[in-house]
N, C-alpha and C. Protein backbone atom coordinates (compact mmCIF):
# COMPACT_ATOMS: atom_id res chain seq x y z
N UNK A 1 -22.09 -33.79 36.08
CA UNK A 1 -21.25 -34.81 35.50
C UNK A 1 -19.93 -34.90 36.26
N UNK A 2 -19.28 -34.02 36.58
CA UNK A 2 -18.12 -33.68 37.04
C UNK A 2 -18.06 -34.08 38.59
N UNK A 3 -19.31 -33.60 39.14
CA UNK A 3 -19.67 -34.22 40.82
C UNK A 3 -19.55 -35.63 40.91
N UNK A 4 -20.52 -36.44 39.64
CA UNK A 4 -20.75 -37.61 40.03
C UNK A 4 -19.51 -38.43 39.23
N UNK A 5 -18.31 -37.19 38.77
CA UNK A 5 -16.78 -38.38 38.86
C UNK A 5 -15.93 -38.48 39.99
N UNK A 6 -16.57 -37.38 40.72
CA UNK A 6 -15.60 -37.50 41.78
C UNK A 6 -16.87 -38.30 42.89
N UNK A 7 -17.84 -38.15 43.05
CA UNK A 7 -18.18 -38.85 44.03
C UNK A 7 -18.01 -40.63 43.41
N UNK A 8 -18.10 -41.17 42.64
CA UNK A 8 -17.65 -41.99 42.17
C UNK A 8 -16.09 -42.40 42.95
N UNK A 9 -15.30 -41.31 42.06
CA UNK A 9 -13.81 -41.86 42.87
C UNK A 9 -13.38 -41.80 44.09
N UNK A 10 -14.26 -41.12 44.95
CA UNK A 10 -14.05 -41.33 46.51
C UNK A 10 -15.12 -42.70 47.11
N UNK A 11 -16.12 -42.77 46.41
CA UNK A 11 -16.58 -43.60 47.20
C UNK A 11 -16.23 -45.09 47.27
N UNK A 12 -15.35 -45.18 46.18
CA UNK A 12 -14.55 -46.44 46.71
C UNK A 12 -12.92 -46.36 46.26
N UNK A 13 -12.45 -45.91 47.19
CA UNK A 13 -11.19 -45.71 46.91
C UNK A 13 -10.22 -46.58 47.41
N UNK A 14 -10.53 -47.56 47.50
CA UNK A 14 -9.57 -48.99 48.26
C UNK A 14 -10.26 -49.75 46.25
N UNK A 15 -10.86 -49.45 45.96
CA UNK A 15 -11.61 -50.27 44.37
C UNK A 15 -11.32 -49.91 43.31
N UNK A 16 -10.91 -50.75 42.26
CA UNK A 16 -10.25 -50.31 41.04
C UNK A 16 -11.29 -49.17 40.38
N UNK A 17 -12.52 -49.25 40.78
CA UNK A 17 -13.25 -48.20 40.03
C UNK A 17 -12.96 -46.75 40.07
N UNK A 18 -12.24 -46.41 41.09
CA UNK A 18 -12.05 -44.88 40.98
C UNK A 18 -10.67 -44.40 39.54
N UNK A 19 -10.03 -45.48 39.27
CA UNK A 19 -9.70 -45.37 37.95
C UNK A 19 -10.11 -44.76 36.82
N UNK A 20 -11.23 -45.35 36.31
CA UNK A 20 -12.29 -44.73 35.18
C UNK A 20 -12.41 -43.77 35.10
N UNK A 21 -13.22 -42.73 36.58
CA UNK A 21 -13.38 -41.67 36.43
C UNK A 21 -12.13 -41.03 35.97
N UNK A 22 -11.31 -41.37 36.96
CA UNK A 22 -9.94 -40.42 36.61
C UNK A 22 -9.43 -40.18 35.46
N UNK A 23 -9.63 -41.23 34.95
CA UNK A 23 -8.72 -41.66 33.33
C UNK A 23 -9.91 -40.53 32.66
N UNK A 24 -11.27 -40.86 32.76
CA UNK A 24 -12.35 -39.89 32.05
C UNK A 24 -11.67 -38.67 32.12
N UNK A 25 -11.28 -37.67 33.78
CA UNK A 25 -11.55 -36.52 33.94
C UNK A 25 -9.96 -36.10 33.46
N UNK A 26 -8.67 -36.75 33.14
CA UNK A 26 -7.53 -36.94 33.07
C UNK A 26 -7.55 -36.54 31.20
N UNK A 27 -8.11 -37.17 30.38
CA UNK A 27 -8.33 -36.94 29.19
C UNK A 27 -8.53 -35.48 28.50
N UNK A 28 -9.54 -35.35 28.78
CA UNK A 28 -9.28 -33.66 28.65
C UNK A 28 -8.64 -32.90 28.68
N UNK A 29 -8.00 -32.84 29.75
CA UNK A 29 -7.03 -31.66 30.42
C UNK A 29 -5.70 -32.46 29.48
N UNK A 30 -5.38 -33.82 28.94
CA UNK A 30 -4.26 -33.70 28.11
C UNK A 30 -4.91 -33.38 26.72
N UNK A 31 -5.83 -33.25 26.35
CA UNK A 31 -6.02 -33.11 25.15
C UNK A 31 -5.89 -31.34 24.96
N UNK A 32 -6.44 -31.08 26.25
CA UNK A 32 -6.39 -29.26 26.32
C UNK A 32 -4.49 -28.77 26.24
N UNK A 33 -3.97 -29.73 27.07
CA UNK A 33 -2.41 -29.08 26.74
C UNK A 33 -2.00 -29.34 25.93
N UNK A 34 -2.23 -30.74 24.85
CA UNK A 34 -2.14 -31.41 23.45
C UNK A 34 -2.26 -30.23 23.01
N UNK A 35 -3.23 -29.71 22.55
CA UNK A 35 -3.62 -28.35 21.79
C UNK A 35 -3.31 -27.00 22.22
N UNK A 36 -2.78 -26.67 23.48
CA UNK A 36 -1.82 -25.66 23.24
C UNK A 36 -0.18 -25.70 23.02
N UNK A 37 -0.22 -26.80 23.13
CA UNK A 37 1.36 -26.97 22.31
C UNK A 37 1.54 -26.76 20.94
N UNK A 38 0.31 -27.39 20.80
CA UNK A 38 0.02 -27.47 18.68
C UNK A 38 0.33 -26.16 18.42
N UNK A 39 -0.64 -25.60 19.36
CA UNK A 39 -1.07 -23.98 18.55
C UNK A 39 0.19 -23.32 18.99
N UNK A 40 1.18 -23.27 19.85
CA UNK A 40 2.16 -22.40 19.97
C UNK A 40 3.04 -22.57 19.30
N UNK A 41 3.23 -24.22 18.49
CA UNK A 41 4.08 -24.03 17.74
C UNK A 41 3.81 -23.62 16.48
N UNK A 42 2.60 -23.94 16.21
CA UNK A 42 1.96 -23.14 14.81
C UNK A 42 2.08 -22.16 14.88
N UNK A 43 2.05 -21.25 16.02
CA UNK A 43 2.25 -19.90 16.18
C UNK A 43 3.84 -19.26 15.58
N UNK A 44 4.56 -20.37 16.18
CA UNK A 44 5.79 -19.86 16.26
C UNK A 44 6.51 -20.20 14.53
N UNK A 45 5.99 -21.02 13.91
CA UNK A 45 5.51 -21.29 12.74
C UNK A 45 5.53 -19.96 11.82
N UNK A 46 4.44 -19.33 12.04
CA UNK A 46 3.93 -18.07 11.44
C UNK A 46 4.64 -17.31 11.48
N UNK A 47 5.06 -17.29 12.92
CA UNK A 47 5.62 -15.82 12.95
C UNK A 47 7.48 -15.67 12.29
N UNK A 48 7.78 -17.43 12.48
CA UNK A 48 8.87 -17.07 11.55
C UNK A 48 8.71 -17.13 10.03
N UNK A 49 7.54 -17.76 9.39
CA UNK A 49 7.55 -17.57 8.07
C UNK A 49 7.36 -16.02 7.79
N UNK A 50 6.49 -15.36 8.48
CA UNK A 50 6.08 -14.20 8.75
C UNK A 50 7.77 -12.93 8.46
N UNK A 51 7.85 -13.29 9.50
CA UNK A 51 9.81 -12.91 9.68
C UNK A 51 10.95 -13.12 8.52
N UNK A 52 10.69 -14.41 7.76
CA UNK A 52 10.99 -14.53 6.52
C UNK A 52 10.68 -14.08 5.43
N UNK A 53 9.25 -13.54 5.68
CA UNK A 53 8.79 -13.08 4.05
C UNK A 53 9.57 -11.59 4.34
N UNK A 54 9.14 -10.94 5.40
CA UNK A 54 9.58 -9.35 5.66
C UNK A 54 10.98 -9.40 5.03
N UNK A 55 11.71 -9.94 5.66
CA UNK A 55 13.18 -10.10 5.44
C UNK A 55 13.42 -10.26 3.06
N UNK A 56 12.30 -10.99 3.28
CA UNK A 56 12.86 -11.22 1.89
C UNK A 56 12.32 -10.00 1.14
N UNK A 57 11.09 -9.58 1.44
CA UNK A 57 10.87 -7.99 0.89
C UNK A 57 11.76 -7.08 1.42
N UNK A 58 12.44 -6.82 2.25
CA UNK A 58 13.13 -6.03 2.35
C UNK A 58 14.51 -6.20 1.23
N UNK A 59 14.86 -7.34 1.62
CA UNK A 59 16.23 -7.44 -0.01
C UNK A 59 15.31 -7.27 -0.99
N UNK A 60 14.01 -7.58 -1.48
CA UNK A 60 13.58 -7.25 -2.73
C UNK A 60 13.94 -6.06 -3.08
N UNK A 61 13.55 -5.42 -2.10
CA UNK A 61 13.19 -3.59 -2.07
C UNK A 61 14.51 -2.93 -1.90
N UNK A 62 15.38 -3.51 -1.45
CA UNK A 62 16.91 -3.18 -1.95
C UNK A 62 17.53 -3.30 -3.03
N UNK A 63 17.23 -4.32 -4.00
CA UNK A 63 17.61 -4.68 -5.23
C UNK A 63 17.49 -3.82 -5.81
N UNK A 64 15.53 -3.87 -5.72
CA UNK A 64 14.81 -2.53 -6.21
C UNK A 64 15.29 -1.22 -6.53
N UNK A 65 15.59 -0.22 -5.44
CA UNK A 65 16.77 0.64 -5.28
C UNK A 65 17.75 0.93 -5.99
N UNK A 66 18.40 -0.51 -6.25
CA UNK A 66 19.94 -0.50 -6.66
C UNK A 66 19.78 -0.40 -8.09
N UNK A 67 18.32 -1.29 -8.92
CA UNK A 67 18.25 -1.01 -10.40
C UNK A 67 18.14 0.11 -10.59
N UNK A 68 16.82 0.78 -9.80
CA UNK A 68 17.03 2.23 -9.97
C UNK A 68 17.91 2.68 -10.17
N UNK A 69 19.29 2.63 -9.65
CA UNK A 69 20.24 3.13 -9.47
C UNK A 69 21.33 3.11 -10.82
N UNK A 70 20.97 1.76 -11.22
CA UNK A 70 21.56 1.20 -12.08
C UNK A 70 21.10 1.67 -13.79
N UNK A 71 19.66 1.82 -13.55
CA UNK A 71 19.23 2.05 -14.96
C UNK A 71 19.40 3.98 -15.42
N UNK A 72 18.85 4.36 -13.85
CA UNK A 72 18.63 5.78 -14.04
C UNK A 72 19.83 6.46 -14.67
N UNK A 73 20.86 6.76 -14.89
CA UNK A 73 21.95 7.13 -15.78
C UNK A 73 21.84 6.85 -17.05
N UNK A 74 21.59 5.52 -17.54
CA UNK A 74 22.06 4.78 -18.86
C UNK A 74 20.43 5.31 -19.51
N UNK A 75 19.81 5.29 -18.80
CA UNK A 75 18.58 5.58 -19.69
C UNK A 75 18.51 7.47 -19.89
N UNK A 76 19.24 7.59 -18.93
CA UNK A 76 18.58 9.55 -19.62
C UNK A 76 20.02 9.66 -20.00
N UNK A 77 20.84 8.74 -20.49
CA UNK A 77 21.69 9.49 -21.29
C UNK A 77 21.54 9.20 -22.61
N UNK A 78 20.82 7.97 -22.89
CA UNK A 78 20.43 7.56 -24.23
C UNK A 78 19.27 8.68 -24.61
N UNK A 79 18.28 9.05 -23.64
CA UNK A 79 17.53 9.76 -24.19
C UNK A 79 18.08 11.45 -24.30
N UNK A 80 19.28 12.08 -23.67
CA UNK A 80 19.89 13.15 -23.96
C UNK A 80 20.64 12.80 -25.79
N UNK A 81 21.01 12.02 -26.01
CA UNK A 81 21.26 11.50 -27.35
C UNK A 81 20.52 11.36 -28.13
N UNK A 82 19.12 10.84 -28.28
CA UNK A 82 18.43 10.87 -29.08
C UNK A 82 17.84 11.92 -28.74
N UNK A 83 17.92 13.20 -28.04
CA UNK A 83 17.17 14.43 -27.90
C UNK A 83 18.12 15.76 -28.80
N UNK A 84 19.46 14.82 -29.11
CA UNK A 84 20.60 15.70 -29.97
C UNK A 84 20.59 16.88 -29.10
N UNK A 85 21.35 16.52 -27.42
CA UNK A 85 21.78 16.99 -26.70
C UNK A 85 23.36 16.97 -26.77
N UNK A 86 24.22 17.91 -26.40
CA UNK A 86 25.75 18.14 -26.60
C UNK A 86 26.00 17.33 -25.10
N UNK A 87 26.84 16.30 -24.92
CA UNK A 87 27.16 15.44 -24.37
C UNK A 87 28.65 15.14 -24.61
N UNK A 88 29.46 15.21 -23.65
CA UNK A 88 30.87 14.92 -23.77
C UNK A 88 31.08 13.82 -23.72
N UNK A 89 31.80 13.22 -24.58
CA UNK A 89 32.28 11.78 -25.29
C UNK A 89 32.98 11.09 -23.76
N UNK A 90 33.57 11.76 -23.04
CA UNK A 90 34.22 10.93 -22.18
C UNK A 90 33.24 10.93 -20.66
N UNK A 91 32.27 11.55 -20.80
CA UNK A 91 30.84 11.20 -20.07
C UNK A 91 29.71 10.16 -20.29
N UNK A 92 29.77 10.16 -21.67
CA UNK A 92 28.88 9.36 -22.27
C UNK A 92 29.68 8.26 -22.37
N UNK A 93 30.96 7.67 -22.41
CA UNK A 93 32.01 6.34 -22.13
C UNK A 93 31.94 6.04 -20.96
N UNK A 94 31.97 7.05 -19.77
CA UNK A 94 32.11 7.06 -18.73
C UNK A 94 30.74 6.08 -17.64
N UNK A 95 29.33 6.55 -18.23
CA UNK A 95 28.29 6.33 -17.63
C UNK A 95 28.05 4.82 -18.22
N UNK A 96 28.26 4.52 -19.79
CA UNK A 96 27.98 3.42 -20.38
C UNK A 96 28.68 2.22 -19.67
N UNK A 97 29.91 2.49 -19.56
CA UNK A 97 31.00 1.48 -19.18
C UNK A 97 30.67 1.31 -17.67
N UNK A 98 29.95 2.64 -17.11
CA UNK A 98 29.58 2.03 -15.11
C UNK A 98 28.06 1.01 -15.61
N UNK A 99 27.13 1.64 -16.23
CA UNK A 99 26.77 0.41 -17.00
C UNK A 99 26.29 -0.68 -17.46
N UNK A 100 26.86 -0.95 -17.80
CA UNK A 100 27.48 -2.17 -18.44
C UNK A 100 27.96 -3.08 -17.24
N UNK A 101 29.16 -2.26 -16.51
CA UNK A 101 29.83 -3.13 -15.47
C UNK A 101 28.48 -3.77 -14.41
N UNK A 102 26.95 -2.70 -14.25
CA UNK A 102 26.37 -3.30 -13.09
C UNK A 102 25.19 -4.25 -13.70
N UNK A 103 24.69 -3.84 -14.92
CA UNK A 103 23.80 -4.35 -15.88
C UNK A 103 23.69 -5.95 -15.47
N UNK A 104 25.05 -6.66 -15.79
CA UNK A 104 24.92 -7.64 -16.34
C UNK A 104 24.90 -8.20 -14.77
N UNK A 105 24.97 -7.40 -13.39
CA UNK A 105 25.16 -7.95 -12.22
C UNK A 105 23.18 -8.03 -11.83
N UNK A 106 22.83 -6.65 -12.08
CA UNK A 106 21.18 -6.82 -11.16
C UNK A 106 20.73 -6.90 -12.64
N UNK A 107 20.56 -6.36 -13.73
CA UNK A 107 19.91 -6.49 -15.00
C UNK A 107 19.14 -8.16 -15.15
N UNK A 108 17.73 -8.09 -15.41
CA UNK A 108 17.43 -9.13 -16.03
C UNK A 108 17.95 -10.05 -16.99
N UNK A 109 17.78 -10.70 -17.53
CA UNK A 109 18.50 -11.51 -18.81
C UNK A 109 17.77 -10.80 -20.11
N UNK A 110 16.68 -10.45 -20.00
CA UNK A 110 16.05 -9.71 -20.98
C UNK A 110 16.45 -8.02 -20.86
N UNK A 111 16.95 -7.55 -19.94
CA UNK A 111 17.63 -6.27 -20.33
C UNK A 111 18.80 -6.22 -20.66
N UNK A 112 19.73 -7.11 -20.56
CA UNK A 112 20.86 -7.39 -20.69
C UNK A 112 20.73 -7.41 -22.25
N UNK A 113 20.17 -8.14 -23.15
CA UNK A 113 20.08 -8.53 -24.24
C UNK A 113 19.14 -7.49 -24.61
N UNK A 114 18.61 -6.89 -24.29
CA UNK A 114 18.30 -5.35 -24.99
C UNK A 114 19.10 -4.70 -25.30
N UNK A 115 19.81 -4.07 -24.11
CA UNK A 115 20.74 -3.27 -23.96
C UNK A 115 22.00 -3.79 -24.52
N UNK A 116 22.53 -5.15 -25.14
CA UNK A 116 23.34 -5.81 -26.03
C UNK A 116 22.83 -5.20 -27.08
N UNK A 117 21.71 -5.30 -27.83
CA UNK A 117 21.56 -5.61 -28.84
C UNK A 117 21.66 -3.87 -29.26
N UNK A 118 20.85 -3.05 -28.69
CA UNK A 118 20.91 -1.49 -28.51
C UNK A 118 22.21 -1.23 -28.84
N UNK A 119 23.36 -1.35 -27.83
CA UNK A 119 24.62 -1.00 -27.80
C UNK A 119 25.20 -1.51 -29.67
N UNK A 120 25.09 -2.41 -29.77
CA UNK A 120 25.68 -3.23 -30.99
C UNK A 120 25.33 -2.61 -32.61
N UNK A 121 23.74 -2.79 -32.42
CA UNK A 121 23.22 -1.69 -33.75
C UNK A 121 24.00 -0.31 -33.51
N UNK A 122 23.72 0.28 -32.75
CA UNK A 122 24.31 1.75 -32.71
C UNK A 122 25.57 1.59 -33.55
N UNK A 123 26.62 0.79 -33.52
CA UNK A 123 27.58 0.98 -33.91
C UNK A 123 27.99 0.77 -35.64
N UNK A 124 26.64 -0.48 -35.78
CA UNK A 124 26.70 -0.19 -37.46
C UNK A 124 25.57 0.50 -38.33
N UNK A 125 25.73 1.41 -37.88
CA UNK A 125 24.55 2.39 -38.80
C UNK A 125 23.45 2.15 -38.69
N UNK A 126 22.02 1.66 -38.01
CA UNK A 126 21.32 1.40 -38.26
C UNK A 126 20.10 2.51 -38.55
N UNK A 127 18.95 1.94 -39.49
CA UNK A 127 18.30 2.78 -39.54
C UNK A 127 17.39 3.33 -38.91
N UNK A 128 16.76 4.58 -38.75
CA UNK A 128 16.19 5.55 -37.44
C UNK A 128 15.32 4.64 -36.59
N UNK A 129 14.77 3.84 -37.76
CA UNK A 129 13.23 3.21 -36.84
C UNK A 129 13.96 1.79 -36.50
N UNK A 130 14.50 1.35 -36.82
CA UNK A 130 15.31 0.28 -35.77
C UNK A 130 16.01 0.49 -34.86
N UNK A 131 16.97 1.95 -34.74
CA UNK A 131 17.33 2.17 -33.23
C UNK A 131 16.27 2.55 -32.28
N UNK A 132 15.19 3.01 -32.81
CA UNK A 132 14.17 3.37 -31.84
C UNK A 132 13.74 2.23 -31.43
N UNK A 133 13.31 1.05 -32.16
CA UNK A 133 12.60 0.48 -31.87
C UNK A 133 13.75 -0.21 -30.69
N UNK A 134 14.96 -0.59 -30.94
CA UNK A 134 15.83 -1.34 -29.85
C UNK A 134 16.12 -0.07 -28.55
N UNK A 135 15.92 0.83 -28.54
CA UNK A 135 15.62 2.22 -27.37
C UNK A 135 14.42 1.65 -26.88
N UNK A 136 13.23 1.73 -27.96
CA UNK A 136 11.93 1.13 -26.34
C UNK A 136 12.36 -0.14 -25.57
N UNK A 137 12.39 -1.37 -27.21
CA UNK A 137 12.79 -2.44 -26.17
C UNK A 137 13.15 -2.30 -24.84
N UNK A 138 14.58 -1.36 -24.77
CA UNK A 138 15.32 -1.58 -23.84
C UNK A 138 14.79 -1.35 -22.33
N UNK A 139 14.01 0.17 -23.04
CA UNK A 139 13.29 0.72 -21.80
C UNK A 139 12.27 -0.15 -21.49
N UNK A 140 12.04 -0.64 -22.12
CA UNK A 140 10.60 -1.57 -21.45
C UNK A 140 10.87 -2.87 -20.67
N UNK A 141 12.12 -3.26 -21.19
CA UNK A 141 12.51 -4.37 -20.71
C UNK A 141 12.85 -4.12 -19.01
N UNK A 142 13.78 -2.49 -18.87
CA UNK A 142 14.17 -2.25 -17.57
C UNK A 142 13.06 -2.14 -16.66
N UNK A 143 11.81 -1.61 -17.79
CA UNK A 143 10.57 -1.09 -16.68
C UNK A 143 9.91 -2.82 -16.44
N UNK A 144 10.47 -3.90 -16.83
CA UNK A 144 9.62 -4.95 -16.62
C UNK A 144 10.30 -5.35 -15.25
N UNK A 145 11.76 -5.15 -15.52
CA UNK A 145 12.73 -5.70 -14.54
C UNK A 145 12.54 -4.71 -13.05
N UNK A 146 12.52 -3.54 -13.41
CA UNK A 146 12.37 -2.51 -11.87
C UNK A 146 11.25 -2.50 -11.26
N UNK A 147 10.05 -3.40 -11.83
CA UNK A 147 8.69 -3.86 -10.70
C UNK A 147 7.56 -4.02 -11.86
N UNK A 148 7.36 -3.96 -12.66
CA UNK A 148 6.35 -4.14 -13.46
C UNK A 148 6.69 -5.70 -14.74
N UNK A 149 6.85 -6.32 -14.12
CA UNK A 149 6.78 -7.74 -15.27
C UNK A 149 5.97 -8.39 -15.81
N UNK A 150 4.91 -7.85 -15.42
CA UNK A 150 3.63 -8.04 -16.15
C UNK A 150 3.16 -7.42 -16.94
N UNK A 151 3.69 -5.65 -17.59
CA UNK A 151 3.66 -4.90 -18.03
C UNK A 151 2.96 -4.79 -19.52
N UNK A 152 2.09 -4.20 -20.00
CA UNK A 152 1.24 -4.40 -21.02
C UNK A 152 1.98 -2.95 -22.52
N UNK A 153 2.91 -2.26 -22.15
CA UNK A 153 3.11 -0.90 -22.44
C UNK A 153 4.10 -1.76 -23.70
N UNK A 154 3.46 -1.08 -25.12
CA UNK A 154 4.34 -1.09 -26.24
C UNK A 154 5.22 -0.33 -26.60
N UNK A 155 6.05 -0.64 -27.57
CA UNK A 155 7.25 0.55 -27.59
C UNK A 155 5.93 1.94 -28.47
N UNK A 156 4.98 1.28 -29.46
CA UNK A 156 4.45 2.84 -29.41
C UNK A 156 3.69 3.44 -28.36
N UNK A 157 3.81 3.12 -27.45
CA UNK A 157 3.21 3.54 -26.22
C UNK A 157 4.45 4.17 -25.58
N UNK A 158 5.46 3.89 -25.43
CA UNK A 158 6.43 5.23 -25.20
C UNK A 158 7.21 5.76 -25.78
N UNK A 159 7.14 5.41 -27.10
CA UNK A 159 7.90 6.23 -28.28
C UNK A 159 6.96 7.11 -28.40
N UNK A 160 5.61 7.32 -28.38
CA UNK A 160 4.27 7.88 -28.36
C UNK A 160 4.48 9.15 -27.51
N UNK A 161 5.25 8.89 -26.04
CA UNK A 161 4.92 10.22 -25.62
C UNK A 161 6.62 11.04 -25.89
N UNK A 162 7.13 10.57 -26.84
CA UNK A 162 8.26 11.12 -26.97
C UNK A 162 8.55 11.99 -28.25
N UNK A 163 7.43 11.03 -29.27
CA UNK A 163 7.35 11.53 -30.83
C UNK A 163 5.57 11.85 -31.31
N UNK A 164 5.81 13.49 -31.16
CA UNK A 164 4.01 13.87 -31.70
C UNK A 164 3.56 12.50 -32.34
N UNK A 165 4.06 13.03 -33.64
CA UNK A 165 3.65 12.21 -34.63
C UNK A 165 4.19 10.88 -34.89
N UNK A 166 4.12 10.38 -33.99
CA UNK A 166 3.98 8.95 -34.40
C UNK A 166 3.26 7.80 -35.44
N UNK A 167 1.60 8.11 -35.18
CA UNK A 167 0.90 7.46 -35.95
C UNK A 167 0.92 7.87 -37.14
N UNK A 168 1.42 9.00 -37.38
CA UNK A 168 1.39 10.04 -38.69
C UNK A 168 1.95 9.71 -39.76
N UNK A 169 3.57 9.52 -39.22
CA UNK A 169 5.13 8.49 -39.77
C UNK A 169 4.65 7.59 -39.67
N UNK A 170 4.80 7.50 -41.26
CA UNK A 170 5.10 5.78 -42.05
C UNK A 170 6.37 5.20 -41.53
N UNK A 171 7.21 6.06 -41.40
CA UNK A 171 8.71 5.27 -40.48
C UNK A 171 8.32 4.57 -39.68
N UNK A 172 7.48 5.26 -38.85
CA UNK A 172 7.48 4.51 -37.20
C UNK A 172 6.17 4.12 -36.99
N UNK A 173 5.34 3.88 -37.95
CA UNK A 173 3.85 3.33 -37.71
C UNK A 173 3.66 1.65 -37.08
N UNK A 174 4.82 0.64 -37.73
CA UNK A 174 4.15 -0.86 -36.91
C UNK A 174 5.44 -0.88 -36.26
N UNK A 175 5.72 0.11 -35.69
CA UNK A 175 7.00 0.08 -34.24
C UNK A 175 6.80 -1.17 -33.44
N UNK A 176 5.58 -1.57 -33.33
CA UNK A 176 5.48 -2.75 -32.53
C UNK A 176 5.47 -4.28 -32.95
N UNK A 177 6.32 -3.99 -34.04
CA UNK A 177 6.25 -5.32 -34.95
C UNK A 177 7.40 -6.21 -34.33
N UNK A 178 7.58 -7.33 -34.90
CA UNK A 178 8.88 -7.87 -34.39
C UNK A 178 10.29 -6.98 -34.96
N UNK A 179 11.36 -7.30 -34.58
CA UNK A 179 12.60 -6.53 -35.11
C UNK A 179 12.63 -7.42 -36.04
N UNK A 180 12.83 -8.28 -36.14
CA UNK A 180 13.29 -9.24 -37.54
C UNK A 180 12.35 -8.70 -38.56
N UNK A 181 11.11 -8.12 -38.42
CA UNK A 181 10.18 -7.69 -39.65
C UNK A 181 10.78 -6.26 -39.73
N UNK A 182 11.17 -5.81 -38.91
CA UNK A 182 11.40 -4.05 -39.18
C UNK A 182 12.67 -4.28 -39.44
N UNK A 183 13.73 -4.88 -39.20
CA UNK A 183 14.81 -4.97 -39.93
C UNK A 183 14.66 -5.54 -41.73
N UNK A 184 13.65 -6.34 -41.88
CA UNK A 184 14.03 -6.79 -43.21
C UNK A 184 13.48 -5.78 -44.06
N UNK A 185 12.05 -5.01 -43.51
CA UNK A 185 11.24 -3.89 -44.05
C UNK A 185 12.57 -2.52 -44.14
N UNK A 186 13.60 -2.78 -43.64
CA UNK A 186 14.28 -1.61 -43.49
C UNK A 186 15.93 -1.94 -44.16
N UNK A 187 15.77 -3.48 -44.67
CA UNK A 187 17.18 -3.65 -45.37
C UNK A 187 18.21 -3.44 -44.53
N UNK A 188 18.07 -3.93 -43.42
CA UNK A 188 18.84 -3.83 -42.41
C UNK A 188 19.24 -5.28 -41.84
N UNK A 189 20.32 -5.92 -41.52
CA UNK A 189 20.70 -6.52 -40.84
C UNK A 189 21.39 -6.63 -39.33
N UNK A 190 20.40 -6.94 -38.63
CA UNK A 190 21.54 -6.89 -37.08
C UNK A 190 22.45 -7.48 -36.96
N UNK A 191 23.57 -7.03 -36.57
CA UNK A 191 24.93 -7.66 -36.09
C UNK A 191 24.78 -8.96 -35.83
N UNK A 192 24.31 -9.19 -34.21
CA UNK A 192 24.45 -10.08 -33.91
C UNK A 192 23.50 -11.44 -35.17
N UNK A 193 23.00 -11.34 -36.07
CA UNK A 193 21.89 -12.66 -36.64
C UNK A 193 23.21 -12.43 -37.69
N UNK A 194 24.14 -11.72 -37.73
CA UNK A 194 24.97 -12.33 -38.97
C UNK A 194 26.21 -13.65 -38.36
N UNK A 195 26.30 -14.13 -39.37
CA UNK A 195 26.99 -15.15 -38.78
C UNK A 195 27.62 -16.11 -39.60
C-alpha cells in the first residue's frame, strides 16, 4: 500500500495527482502526533490531580495529628474524674481552658456541642446517668471527628468497657436512648433547653 503511494507520487510529479497520495500518507502521521499531544496532556492532567490529592492527604493527616493532640488531654482527664482520681483544680482548669481554646478551632460542630453540653450539665448537678451519657456522647463524637464518621459504636458500647455492670443497672440500662428521654426519665433538666 505504502509502495504504491509513493510510486504513484513520483510517477507523475509535474501532475496534480501526486497530491492525494501525500495528503493520504500525511494524515496519519498528524493524527499520530494529534494523539500524543492528547495523551501527554492527559498525562500531565493526572499527575497533577494525582499531586493534589497527595497534598490534600497529607493536610488531612496533619489535622489528624493535631485532634489527636487536641482531644488526648481533655478526654483522659474527664476519665481521671470519673475514675475519682485526685487531680489538682488548677490542672484540671488548666487542660480544660487549652481545650476549649483549640476545640472550637479543629473540633467538629458535633464535638463542640458535646463537649458544650458535657461542660454545662456538670455544673448543675446532674444526675449520674446523664453525665455519663453526655461523657460517651462526647467521646464518640471526637472518635467520629478523629477518622471514624461512619462509626456504628453506642455510648453502651463504651460505657460497657468502662462499667462491669452495665446491663445489670437499671440506671444505665437504655444509655442509648435520646437525652431528652433520659433527662425527663431522670427529672432532670438541661441547661441549655431552659429558656
Amino acid at each position: 500500500m505504502i509502495s504504491e503511494i509513493i510510486q504513484a507520487a513520483t510517477a507523475t510529479k509535474s501532475g496534480a495527482n501526486w497530491k492525494l497520495p501525500l495528503l493520504v500518507a500525511i494524515i496519519p502521521a498528524v493524527a499520530s502526533i494529534a494523539a500524543a499531544t492528547i495523551a501527554a496532556r492527559a498525562a500531565k492532567i493526572a499527575k497533577n490531580a494525582e499531586l493534589s490529592a497527595q497534598h490534600l492527604r497529607d493536610l488531612e493527616n496533619r489535622i489528624s495529628e493535631k485532634k489527636y493532640d487536641v482531644y488526648k488531654p481533655m478526654i483522659n482527664l474527664i476519665r481521671d474524674m470519673l475514675d475519682r482520681r485526685q487531680i489538682a483544680e488548677e490542672d484540671s482548669r488548666s487542660r480544660t481552658s487549652d481545650f476549649s481554646t483549640w476545640v472550637i478551632i479543629y473540633g467538629s460542630d458535633e464535638a463542640v456541642q458535646a463537649f458544650h453540653n458535657f461542660m454545662q450539665a456538670a455544673y448543675h448537678d446532674p444526675p449520674a446517668k446523664v453525665l455519663m451519657k453526655l461523657y460517651a456522647d462526647f467521646v464518640i463524637s471526637a472518635r467520629r471527628d478523629m477518622g471514624y464518621p461512619e462509626t456504628n459504636v453506642l455510648q453502651s458500647h463504651f460505657l460497657g468497657m468502662r462499667i462491669n455492670d452495665l446491663y445489670d443497672s437499671s440506671m444505665l440500662r437504655n444509655v442509648d436512648a435520646p437525652l431528652d428521654e433520659i433527662c425527663r426519665e431522670a427529672h432532670w433538666e438541661p441547661p441549655w433547653a431552659r429558656g
